[in-house]
PDB file of N, CA and C in Angstrom:
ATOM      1  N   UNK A   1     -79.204  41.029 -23.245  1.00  0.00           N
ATOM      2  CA  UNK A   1     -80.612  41.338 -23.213  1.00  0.00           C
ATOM      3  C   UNK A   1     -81.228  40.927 -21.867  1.00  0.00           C
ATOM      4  N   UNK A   2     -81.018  39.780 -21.520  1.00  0.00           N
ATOM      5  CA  UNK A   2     -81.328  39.246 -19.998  1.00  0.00           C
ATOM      6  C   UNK A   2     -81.004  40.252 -19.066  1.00  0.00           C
ATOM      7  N   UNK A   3     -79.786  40.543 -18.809  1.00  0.00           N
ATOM      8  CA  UNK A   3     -78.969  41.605 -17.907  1.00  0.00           C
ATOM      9  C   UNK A   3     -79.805  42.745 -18.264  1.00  0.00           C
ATOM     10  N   UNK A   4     -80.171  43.215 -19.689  1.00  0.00           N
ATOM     11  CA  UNK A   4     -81.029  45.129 -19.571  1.00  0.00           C
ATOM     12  C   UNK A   4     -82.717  44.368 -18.653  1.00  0.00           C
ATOM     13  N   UNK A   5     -82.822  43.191 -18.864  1.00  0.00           N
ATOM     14  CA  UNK A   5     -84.493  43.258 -18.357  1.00  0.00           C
ATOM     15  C   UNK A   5     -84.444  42.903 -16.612  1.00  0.00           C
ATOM     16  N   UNK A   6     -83.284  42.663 -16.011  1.00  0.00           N
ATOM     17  CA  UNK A   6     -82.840  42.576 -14.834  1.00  0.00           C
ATOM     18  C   UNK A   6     -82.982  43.602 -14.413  1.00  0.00           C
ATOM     19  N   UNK A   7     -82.303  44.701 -14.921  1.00  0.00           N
ATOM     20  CA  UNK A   7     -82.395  46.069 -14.408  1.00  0.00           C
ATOM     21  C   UNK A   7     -83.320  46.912 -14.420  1.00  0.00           C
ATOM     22  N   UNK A   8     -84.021  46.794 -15.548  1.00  0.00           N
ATOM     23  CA  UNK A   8     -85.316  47.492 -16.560  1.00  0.00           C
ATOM     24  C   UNK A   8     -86.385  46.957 -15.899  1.00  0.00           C
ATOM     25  N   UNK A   9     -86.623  46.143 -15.487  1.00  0.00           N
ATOM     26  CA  UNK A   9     -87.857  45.937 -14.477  1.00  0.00           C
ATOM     27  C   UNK A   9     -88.268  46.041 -12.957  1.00  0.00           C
ATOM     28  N   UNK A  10     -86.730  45.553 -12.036  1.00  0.00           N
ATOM     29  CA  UNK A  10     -87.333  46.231 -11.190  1.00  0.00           C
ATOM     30  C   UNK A  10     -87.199  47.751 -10.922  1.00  0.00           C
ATOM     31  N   UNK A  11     -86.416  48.154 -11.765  1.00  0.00           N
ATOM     32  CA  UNK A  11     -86.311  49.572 -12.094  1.00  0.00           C
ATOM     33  C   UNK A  11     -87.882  50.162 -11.982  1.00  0.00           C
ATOM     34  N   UNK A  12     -88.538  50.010 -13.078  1.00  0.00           N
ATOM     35  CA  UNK A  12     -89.382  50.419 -13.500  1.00  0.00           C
ATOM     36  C   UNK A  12     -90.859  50.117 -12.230  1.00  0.00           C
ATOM     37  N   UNK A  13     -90.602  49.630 -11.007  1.00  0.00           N
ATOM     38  CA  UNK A  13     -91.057  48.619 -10.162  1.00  0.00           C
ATOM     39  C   UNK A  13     -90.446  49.629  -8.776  1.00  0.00           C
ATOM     40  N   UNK A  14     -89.625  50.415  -9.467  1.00  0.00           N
ATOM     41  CA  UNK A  14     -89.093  51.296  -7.871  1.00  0.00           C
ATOM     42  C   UNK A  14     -87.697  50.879  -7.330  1.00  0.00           C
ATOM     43  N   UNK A  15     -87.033  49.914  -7.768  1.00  0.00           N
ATOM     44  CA  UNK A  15     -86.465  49.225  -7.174  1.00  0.00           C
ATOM     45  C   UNK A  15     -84.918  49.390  -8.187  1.00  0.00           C
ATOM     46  N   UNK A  16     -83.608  49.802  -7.328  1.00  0.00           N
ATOM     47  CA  UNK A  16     -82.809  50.080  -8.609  1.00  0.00           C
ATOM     48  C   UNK A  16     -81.518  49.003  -8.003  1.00  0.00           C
ATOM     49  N   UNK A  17     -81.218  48.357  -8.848  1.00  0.00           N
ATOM     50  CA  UNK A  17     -79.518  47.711  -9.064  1.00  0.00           C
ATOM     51  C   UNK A  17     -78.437  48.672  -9.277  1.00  0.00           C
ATOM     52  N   UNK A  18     -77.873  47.963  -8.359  1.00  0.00           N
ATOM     53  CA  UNK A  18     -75.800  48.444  -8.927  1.00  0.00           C
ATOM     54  C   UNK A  18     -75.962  48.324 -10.152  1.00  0.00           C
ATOM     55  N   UNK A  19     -75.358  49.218 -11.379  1.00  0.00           N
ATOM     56  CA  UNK A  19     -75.075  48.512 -12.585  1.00  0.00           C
ATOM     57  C   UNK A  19     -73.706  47.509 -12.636  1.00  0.00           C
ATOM     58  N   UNK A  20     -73.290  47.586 -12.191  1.00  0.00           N
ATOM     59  CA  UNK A  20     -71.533  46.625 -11.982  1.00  0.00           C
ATOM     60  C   UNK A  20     -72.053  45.570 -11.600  1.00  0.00           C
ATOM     61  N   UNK A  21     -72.517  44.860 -10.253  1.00  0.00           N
ATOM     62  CA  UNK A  21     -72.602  43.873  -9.835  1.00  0.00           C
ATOM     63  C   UNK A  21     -73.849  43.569  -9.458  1.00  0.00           C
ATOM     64  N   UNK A  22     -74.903  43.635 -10.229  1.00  0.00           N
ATOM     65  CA  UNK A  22     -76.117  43.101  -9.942  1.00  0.00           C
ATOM     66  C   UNK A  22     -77.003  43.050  -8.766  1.00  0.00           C
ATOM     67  N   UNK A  23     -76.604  44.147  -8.023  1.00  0.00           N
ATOM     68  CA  UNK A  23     -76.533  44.041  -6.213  1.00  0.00           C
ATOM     69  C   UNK A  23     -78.015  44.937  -6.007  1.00  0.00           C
ATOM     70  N   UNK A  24     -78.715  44.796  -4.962  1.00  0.00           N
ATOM     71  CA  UNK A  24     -79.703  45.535  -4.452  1.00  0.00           C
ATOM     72  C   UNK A  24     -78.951  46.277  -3.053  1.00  0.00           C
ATOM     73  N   UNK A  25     -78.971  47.860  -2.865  1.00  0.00           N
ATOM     74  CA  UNK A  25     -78.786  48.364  -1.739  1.00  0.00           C
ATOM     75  C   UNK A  25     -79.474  48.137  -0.520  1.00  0.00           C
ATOM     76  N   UNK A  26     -79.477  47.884   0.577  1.00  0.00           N
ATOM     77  CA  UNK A  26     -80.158  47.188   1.731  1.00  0.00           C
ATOM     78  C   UNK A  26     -79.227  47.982   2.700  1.00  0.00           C
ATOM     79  N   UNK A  27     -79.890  48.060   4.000  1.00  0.00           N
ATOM     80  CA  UNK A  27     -79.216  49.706   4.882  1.00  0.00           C
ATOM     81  C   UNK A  27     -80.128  48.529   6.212  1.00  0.00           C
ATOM     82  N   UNK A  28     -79.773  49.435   7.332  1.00  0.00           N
ATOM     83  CA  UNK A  28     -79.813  48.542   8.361  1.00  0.00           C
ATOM     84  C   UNK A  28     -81.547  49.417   8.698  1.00  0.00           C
ATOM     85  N   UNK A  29     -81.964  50.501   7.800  1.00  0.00           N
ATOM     86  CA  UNK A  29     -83.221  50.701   7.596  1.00  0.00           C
ATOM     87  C   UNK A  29     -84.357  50.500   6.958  1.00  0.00           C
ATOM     88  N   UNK A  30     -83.883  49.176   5.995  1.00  0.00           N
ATOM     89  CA  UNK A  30     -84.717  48.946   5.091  1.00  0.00           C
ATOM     90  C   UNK A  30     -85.806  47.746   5.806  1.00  0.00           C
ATOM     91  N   UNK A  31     -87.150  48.139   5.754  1.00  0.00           N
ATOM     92  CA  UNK A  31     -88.078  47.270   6.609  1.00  0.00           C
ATOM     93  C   UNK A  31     -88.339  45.645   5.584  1.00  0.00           C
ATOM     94  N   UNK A  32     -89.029  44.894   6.562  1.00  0.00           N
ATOM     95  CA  UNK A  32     -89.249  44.057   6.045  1.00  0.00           C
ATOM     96  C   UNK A  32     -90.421  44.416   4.879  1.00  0.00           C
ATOM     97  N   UNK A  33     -91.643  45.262   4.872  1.00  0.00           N
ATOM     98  CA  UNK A  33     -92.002  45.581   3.780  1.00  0.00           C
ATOM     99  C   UNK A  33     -91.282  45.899   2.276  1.00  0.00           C
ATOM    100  N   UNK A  34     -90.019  46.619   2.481  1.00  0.00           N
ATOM    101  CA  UNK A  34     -88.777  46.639   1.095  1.00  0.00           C
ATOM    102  C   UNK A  34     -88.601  45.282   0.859  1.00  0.00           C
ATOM    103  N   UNK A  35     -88.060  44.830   1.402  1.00  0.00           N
ATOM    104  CA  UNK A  35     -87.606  43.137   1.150  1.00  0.00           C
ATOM    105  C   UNK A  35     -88.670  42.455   0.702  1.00  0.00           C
ATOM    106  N   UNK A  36     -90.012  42.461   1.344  1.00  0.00           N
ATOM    107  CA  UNK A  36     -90.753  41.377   0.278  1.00  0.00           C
ATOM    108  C   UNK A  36     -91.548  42.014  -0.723  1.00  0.00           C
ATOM    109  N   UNK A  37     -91.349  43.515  -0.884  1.00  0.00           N
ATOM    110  CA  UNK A  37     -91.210  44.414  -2.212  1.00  0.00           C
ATOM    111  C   UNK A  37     -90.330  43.730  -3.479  1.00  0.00           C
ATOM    112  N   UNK A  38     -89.025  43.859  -3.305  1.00  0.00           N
ATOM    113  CA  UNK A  38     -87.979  43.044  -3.686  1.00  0.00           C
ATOM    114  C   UNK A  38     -87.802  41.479  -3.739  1.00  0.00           C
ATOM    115  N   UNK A  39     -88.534  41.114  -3.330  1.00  0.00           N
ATOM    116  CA  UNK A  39     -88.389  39.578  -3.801  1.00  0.00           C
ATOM    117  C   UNK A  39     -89.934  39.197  -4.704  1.00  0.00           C
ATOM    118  N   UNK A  40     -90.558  40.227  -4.037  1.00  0.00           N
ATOM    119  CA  UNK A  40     -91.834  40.056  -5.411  1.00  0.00           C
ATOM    120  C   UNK A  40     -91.500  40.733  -6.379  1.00  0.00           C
ATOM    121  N   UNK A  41     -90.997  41.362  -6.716  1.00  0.00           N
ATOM    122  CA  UNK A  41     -90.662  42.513  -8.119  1.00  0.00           C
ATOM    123  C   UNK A  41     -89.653  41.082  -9.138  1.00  0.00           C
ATOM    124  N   UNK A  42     -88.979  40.380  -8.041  1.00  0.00           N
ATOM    125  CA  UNK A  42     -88.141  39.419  -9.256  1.00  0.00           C
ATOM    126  C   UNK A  42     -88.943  38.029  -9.381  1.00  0.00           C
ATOM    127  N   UNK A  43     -90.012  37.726  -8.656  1.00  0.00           N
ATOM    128  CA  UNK A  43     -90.455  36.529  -8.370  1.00  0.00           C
ATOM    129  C   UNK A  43     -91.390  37.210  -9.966  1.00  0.00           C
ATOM    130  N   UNK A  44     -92.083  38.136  -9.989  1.00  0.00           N
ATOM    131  CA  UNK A  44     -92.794  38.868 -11.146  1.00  0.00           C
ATOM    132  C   UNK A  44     -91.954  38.470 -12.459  1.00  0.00           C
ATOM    133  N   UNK A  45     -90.736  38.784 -12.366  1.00  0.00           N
ATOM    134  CA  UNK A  45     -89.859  38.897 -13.702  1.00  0.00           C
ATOM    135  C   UNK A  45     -89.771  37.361 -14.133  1.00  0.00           C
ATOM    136  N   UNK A  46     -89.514  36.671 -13.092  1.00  0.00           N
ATOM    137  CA  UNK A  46     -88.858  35.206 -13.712  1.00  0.00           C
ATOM    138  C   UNK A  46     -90.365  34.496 -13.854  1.00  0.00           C
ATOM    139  N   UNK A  47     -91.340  34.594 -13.224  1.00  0.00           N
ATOM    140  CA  UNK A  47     -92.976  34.395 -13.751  1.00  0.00           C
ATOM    141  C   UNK A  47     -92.973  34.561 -15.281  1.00  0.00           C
ATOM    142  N   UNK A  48     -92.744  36.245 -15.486  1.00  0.00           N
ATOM    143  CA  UNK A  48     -92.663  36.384 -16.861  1.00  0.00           C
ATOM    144  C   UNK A  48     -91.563  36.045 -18.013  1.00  0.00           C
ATOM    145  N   UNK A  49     -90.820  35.388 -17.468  1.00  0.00           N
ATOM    146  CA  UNK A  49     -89.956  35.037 -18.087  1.00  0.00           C
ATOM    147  C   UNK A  49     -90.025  33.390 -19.098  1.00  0.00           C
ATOM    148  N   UNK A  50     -90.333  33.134 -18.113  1.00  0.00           N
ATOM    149  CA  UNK A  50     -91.328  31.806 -17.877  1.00  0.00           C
ATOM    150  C   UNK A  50     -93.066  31.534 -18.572  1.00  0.00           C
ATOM    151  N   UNK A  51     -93.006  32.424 -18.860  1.00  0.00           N
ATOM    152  CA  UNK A  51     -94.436  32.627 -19.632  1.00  0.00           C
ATOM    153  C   UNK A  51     -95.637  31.852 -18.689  1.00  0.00           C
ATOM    154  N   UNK A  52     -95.387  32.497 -16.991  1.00  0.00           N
ATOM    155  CA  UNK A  52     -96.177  32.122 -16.117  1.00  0.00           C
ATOM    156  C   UNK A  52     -97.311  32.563 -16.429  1.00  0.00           C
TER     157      UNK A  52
END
């Protein structure tokens, strides 16, 4: 259940995982705007996880 809301949120957030290895794709074009896209989309999840 942990692992579907890993995927299922930042999914739903724009943002998609490997299903195999938990991985975010990152390219030698991805700006620093993606990245702190991506670290707020999980900083969001574990907030809510947390009943921040």
């Amino acid at each position: 259940m942990l692992e579907d809301l890993i995927h299922l949120y930042p999914l739903n957030r724009g943002i998609s995982l490997t299903p195999f290895h938990n991985m975010t794709a990152m390219s030698p074009v991805t700006t620093r705007a993606n990245i702190d896209l991506h670290h707020g989309v999980f900083r969001g999840a574990i907030a809510e996880l947390l009943g921040d």
